[in-house]
N, C-alpha and C. Protein backbone atom coordinates (compact mmCIF):
# COMPACT_ATOMS: atom_id res chain seq x y z
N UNK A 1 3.28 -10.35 -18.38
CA UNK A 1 3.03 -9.37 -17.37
C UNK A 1 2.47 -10.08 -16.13
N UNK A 2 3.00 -9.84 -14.75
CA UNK A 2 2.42 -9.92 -13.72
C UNK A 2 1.98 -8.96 -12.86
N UNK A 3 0.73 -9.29 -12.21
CA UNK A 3 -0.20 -8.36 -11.51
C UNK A 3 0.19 -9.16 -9.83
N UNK A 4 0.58 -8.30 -9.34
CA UNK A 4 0.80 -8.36 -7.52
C UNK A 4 -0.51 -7.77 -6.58
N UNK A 5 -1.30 -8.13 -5.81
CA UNK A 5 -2.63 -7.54 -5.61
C UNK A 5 -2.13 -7.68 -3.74
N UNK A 6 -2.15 -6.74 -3.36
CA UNK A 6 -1.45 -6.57 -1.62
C UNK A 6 -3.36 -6.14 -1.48
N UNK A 7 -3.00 -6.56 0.19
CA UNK A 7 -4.48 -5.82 0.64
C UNK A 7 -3.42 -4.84 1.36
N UNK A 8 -4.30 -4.01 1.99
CA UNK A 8 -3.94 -2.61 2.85
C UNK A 8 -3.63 -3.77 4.25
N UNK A 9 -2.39 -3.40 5.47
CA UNK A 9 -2.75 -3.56 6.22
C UNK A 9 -3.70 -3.33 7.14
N UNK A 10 -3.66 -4.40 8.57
CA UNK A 10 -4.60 -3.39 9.50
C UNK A 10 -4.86 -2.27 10.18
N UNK A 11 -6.40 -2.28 9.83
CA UNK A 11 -6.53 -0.37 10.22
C UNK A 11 -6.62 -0.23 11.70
N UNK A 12 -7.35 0.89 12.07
CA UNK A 12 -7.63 1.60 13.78
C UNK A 12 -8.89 1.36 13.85
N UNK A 13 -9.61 0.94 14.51
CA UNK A 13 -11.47 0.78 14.75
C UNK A 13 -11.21 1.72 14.39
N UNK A 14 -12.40 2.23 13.98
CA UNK A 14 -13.78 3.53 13.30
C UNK A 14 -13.33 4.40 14.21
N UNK A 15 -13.84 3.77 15.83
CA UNK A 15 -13.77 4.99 17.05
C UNK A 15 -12.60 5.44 17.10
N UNK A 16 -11.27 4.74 16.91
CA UNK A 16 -10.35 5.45 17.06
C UNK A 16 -9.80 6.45 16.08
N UNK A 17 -10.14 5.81 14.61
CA UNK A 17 -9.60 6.88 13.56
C UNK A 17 -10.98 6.64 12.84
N UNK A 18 -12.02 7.41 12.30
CA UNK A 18 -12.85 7.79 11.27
C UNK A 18 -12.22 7.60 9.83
N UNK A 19 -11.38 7.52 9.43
CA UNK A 19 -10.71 7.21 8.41
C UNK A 19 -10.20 6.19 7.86
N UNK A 20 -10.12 5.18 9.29
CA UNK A 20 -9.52 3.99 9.21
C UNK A 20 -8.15 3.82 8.90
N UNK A 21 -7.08 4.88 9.13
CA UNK A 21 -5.57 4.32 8.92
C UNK A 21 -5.00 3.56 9.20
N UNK A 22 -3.70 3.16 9.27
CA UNK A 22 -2.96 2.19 9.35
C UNK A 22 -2.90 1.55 11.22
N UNK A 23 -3.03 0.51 11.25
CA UNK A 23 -2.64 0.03 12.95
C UNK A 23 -1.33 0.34 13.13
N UNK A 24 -0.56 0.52 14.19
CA UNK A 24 0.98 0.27 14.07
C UNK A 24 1.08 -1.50 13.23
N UNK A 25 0.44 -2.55 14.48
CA UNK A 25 0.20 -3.74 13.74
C UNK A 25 0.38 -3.60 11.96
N UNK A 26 -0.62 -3.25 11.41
CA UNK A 26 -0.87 -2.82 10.24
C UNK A 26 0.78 -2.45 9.27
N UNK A 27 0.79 -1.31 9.82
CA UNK A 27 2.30 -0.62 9.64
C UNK A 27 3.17 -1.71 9.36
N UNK A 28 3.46 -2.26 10.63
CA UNK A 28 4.86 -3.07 10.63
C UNK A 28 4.54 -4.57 9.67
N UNK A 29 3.28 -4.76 9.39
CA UNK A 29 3.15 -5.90 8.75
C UNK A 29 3.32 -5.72 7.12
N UNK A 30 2.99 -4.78 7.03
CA UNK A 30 3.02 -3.99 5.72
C UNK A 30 4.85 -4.20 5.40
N UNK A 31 5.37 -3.38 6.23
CA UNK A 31 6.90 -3.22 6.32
C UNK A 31 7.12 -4.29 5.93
N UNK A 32 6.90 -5.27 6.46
CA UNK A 32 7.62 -6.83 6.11
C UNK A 32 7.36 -7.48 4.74
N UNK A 33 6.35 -7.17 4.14
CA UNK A 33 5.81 -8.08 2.88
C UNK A 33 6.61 -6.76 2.15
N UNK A 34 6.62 -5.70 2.21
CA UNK A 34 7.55 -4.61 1.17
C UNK A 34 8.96 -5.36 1.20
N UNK A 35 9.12 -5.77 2.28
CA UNK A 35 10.70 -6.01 2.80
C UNK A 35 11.07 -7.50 1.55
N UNK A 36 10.14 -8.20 1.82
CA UNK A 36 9.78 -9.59 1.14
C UNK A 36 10.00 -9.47 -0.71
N UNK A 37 8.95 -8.58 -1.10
CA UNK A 37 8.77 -8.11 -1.94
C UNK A 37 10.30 -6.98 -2.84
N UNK A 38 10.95 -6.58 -1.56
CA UNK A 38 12.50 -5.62 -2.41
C UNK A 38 13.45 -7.12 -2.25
N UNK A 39 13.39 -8.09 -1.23
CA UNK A 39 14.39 -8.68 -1.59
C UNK A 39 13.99 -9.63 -2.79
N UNK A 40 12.74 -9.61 -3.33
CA UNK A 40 12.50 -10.76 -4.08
C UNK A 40 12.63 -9.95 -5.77
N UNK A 41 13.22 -8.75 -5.78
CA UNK A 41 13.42 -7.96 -6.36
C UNK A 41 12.31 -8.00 -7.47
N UNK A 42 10.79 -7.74 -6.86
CA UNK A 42 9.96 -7.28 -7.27
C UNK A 42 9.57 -6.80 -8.42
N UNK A 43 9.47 -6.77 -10.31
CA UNK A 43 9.33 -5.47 -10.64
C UNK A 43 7.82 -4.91 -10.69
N UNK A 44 8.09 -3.65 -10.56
CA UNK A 44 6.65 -2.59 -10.46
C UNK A 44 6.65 -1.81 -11.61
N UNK A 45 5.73 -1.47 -12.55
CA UNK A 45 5.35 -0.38 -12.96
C UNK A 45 4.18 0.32 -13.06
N UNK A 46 3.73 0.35 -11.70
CA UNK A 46 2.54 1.06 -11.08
C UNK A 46 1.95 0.45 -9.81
N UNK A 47 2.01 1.60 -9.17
CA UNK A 47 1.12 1.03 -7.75
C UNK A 47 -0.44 1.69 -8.13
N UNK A 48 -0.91 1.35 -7.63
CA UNK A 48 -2.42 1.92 -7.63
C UNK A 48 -3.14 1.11 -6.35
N UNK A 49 -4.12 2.36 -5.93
CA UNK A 49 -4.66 2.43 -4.64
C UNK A 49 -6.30 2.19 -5.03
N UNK A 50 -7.00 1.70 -3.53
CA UNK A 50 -8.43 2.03 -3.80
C UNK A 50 -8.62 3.83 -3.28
N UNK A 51 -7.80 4.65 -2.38
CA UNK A 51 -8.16 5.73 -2.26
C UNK A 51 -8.64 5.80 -0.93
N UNK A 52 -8.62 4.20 -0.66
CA UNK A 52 -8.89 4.66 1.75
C UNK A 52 -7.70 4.69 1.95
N UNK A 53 -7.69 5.81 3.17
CA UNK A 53 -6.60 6.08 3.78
C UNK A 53 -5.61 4.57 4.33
N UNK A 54 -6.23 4.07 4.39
CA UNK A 54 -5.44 2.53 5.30
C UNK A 54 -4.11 1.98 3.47
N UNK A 55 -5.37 1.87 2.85
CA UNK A 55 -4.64 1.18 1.43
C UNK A 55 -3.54 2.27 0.46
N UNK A 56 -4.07 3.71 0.87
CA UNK A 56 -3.35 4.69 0.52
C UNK A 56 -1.64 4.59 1.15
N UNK A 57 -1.92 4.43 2.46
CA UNK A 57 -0.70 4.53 3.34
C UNK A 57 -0.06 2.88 2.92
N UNK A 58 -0.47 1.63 2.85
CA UNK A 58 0.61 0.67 2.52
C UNK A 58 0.58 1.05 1.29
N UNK A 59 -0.01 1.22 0.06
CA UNK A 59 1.00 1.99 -1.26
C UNK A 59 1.70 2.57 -0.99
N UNK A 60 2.19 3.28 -0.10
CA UNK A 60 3.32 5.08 0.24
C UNK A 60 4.49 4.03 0.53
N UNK A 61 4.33 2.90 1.54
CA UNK A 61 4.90 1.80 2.33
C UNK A 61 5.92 1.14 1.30
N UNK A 62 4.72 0.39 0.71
CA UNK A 62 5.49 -0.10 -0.85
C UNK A 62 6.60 0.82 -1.87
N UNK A 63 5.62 1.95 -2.16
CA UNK A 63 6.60 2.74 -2.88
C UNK A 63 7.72 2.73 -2.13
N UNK A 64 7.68 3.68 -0.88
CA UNK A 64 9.21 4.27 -0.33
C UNK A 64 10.40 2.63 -0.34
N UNK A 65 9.66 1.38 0.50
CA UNK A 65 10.40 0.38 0.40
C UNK A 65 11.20 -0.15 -0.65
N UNK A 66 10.48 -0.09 -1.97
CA UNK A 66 10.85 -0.55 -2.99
C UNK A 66 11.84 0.46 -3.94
N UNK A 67 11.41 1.85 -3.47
CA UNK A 67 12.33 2.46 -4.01
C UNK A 67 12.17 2.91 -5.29
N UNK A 68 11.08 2.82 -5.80
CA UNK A 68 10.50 3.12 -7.22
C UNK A 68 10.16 4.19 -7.65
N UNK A 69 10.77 4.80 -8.82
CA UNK A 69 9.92 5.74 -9.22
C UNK A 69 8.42 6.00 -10.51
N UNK A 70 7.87 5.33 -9.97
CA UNK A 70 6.67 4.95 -10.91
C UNK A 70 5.43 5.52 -10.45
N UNK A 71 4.09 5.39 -11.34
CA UNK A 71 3.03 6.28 -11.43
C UNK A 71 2.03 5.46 -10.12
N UNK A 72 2.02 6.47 -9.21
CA UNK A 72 1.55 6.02 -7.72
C UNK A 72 0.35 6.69 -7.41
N UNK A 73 -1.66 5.94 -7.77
CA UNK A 73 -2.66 7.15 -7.66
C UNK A 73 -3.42 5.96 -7.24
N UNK A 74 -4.30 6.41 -7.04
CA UNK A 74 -5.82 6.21 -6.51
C UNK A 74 -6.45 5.28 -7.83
N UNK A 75 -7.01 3.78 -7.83
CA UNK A 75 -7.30 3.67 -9.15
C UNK A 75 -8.86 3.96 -9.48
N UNK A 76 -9.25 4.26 -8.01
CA UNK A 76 -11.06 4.98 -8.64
C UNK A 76 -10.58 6.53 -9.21
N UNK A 77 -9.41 7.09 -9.02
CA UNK A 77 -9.44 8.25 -10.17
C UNK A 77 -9.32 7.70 -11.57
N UNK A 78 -8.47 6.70 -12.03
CA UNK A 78 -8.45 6.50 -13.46
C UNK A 78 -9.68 5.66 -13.99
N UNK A 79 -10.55 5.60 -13.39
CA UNK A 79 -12.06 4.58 -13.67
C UNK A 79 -13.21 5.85 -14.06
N UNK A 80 -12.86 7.19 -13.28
CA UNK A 80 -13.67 8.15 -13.57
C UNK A 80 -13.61 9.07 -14.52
């Protein structure tokens, strides 16, 4: 078994988003390591998130890129 460990791309300062989502930066960098990752024909059977919006959104990134249909959550829900 191999474990793949992505960080979230970069987020928005605080001031701009309170939530910290994705930068466009962020976004498109994300795009590329998914891109990296489908041609290197990747396998996944589970994404899991920390549950911030920034790391939430490159999991969504990953999933849609890769094309997977596998179990996609938050992993501080399965710790609780």
């Amino acid at each position: 078994m191999a474990v793949y460990l992505v960080q979230h791309g970069k987020s928005l300062p605080k001031e701009k988003d309170p939530a910290k989502g994705l930068s466009e930066t962020g976004r498109q960098e994300t795009l590329k390591i998914a891109d990296v990752a489908l041609m290197y024909q990747v396998p996944v059977s589970i994404i899991a998130h920390s549950g911030k919006t920034r790391a939430e959104q490159t999991a969504r990134i990953f999933k849609d890129i890769l094309k997977v249909d596998v179990p996609w959550r938050s992993w501080m829900a399965s710790v609780r």
